[in-house]
N, C-alpha and C. Protein backbone atom coordinates (compact mmCIF):
# COMPACT_ATOMS: atom_id res chain seq x y z
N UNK A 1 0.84 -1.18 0.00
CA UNK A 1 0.00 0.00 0.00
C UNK A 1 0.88 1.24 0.00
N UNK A 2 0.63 2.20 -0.62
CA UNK A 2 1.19 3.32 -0.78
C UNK A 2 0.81 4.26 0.24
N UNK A 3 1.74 4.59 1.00
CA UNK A 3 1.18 5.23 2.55
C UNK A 3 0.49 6.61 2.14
N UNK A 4 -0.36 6.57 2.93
CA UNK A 4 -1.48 7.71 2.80
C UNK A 4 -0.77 9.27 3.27
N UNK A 5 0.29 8.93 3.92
CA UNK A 5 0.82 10.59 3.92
C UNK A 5 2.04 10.92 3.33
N UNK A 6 2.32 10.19 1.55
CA UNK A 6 2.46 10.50 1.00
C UNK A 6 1.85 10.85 -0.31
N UNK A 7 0.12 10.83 0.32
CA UNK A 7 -0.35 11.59 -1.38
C UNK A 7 -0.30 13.03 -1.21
N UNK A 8 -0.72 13.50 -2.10
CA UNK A 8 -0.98 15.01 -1.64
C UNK A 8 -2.72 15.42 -1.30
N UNK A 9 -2.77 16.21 -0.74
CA UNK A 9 -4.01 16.94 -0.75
C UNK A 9 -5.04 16.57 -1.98
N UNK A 10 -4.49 17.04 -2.81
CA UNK A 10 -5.13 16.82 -4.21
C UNK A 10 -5.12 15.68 -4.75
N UNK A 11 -4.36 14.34 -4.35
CA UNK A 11 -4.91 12.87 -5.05
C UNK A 11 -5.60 12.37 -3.82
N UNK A 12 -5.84 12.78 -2.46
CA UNK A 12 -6.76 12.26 -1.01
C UNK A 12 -7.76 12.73 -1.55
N UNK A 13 -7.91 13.84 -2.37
CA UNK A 13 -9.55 14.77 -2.75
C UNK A 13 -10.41 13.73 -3.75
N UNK A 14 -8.81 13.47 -4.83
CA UNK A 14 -9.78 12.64 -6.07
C UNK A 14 -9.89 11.29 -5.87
N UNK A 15 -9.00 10.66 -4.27
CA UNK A 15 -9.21 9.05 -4.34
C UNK A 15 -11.00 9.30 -3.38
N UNK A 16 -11.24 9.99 -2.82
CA UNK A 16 -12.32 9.70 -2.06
C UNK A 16 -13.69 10.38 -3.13
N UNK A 17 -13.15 11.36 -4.07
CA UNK A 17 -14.41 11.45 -5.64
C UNK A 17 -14.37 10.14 -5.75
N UNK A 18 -12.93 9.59 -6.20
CA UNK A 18 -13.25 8.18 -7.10
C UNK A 18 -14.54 7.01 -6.17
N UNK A 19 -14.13 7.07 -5.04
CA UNK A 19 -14.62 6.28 -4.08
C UNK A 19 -16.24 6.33 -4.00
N UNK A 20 -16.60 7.27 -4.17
CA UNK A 20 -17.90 8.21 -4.18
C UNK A 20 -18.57 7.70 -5.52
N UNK A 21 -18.07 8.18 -6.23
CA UNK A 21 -18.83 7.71 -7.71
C UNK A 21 -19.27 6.48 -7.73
N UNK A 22 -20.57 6.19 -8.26
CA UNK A 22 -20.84 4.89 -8.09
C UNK A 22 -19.93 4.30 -9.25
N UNK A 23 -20.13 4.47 -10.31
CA UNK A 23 -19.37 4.28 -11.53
C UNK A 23 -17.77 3.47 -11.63
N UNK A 24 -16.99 4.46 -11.06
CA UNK A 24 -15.47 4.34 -10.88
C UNK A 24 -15.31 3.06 -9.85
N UNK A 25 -14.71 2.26 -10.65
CA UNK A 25 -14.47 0.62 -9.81
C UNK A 25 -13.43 0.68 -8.60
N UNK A 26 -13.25 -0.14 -7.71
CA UNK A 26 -12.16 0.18 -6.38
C UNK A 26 -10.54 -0.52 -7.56
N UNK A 27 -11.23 -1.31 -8.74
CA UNK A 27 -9.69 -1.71 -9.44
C UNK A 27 -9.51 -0.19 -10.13
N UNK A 28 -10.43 1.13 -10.34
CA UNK A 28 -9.82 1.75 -11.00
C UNK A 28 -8.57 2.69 -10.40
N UNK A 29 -9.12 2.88 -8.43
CA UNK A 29 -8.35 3.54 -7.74
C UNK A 29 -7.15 2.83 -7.51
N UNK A 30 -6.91 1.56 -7.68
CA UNK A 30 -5.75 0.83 -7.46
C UNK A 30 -4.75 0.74 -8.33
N UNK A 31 -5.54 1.10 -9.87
CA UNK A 31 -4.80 1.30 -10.86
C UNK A 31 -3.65 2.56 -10.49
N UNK A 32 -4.62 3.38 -10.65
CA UNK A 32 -4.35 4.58 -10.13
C UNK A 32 -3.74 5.47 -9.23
N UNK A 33 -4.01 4.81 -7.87
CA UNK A 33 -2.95 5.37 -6.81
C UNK A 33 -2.32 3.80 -6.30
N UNK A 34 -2.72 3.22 -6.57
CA UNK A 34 -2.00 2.01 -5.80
C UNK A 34 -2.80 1.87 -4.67
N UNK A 35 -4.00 1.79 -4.13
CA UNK A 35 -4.52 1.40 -2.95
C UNK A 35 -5.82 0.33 -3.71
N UNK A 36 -5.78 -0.73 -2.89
CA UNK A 36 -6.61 -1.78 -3.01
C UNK A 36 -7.94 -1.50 -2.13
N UNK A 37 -8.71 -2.36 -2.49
CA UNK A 37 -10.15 -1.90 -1.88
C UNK A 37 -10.60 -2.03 -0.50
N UNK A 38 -9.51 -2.70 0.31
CA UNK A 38 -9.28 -2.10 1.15
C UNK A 38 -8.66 -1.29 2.05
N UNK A 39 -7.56 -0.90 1.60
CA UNK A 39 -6.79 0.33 1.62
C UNK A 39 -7.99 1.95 1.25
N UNK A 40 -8.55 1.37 0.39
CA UNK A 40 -9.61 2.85 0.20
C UNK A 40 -10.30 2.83 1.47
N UNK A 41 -10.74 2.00 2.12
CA UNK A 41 -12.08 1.74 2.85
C UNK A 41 -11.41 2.16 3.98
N UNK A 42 -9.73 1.93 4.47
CA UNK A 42 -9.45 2.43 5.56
C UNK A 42 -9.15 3.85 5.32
N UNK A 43 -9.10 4.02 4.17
CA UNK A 43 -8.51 5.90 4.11
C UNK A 43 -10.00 6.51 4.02
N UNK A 44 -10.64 6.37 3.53
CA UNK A 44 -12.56 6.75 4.03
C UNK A 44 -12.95 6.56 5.23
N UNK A 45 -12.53 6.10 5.94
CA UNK A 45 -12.58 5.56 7.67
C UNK A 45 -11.85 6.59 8.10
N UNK A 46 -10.65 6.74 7.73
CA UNK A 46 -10.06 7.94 8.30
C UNK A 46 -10.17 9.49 8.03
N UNK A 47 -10.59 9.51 6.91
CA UNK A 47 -10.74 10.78 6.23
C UNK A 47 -12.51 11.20 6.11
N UNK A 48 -13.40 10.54 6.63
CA UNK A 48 -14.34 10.86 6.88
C UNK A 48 -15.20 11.09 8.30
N UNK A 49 -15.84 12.01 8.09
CA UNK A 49 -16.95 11.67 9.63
C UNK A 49 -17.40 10.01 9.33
N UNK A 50 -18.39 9.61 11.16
CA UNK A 50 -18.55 7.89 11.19
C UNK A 50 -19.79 7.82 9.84
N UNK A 51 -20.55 8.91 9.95
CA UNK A 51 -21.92 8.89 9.71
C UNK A 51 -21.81 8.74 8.36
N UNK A 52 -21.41 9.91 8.06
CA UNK A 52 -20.64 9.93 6.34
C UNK A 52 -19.88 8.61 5.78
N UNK A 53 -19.22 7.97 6.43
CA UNK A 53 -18.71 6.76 6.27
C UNK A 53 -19.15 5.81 6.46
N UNK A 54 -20.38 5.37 7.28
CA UNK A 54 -21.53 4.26 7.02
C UNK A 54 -22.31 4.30 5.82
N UNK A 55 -22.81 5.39 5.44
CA UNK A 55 -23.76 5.69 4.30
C UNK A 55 -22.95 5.21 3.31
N UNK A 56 -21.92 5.84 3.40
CA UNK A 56 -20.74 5.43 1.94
C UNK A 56 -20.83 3.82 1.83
N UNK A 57 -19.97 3.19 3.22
CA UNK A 57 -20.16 1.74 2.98
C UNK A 57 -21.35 0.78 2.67
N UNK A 58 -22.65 1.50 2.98
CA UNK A 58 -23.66 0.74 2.57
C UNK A 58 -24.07 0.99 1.33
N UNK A 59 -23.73 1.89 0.62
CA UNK A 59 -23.82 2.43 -1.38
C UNK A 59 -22.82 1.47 -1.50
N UNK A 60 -21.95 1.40 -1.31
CA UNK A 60 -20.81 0.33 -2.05
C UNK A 60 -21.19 -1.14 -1.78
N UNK A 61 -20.96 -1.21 -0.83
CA UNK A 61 -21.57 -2.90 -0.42
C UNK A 61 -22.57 -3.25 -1.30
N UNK A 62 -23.88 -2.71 -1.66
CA UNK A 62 -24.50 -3.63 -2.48
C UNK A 62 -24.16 -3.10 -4.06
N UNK A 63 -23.20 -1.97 -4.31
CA UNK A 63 -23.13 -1.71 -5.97
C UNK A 63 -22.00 -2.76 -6.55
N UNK A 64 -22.59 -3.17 -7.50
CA UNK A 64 -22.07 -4.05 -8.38
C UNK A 64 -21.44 -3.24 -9.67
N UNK A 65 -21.43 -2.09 -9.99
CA UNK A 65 -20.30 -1.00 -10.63
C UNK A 65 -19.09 -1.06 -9.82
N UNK A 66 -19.20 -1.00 -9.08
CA UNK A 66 -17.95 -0.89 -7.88
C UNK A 66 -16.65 -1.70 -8.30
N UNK A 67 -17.01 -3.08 -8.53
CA UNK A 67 -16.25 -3.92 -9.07
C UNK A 67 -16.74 -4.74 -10.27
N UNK A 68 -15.35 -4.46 -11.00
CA UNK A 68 -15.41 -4.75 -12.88
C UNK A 68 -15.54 -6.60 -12.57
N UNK A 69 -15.18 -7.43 -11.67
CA UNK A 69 -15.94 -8.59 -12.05
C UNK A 69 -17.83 -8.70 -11.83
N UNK A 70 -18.22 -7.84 -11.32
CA UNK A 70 -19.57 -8.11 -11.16
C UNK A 70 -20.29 -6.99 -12.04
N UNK A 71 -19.41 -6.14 -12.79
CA UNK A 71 -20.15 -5.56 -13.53
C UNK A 71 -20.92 -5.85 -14.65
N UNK A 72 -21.78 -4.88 -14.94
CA UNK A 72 -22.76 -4.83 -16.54
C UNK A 72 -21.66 -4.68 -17.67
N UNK A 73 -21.77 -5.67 -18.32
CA UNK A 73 -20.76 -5.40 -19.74
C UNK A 73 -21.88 -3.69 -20.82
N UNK A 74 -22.99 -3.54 -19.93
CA UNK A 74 -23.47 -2.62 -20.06
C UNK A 74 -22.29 -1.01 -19.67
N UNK A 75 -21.81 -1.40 -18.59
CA UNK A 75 -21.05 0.18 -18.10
C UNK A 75 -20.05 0.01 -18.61
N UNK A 76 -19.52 1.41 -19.83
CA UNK A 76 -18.37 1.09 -19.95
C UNK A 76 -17.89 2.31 -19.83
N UNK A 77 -17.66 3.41 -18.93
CA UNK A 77 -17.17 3.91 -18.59
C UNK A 77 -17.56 4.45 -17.04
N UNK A 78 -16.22 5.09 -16.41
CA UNK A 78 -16.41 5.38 -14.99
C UNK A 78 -17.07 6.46 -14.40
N UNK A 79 -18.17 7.07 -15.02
CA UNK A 79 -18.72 7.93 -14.51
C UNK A 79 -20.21 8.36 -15.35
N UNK A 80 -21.14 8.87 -14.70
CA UNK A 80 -22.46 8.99 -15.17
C UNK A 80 -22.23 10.08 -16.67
N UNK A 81 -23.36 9.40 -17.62
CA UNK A 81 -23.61 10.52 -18.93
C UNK A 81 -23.91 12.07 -18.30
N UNK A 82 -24.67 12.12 -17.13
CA UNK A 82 -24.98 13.47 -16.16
C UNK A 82 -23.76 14.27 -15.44
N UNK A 83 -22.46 13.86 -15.77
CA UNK A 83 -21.74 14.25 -14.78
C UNK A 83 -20.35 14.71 -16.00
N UNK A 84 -19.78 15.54 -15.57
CA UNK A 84 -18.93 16.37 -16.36
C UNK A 84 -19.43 17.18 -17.41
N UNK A 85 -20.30 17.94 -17.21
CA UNK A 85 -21.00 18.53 -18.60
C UNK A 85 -20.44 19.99 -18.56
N UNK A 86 -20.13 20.15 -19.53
CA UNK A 86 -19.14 21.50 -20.06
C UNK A 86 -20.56 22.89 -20.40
């Protein structure tokens, strides 16, 4: 695991977006920063309020976007058609 106090400010901001999105898989953050899905779950534990961080774990626990083996060969990309609009 890539220790958490060496990301910066600004990849702690976009691993816990990534985390958030239903879309974006926990293999995409691993790609990405090097933290495995549970490595995210302890840096959301730490970097969040409890309350904020139950709600989170119960959206993930049952999404099947979350992880590319249980996904829809339907989703093929990491984030909603509603989201990034210029």
């Amino acid at each position: 695991m890539k220790s958490i106090k060496h990301f910066s400010a600004e990849d702690l901001c976009r691993v816990i977006e990534m985390a958030w999105e239903d879309r974006t898989p926990f293999e995409a953050i691993e790609y990405q920063f090097g933290l495995t899905e549970s490595d995210t779950i302890n840096l959301m534990r730490t970097h969040m309020q409890p309350g904020s961080f139950r709600l989170w774990r119960e959206r993930v626990t049952e999404r099947k976007t979350k992880h590319l083996k249980l996904r829809s060969s339907d989703v093929s990309r990491a984030y909603s058609s509603r989201q990034y609009k210029v």
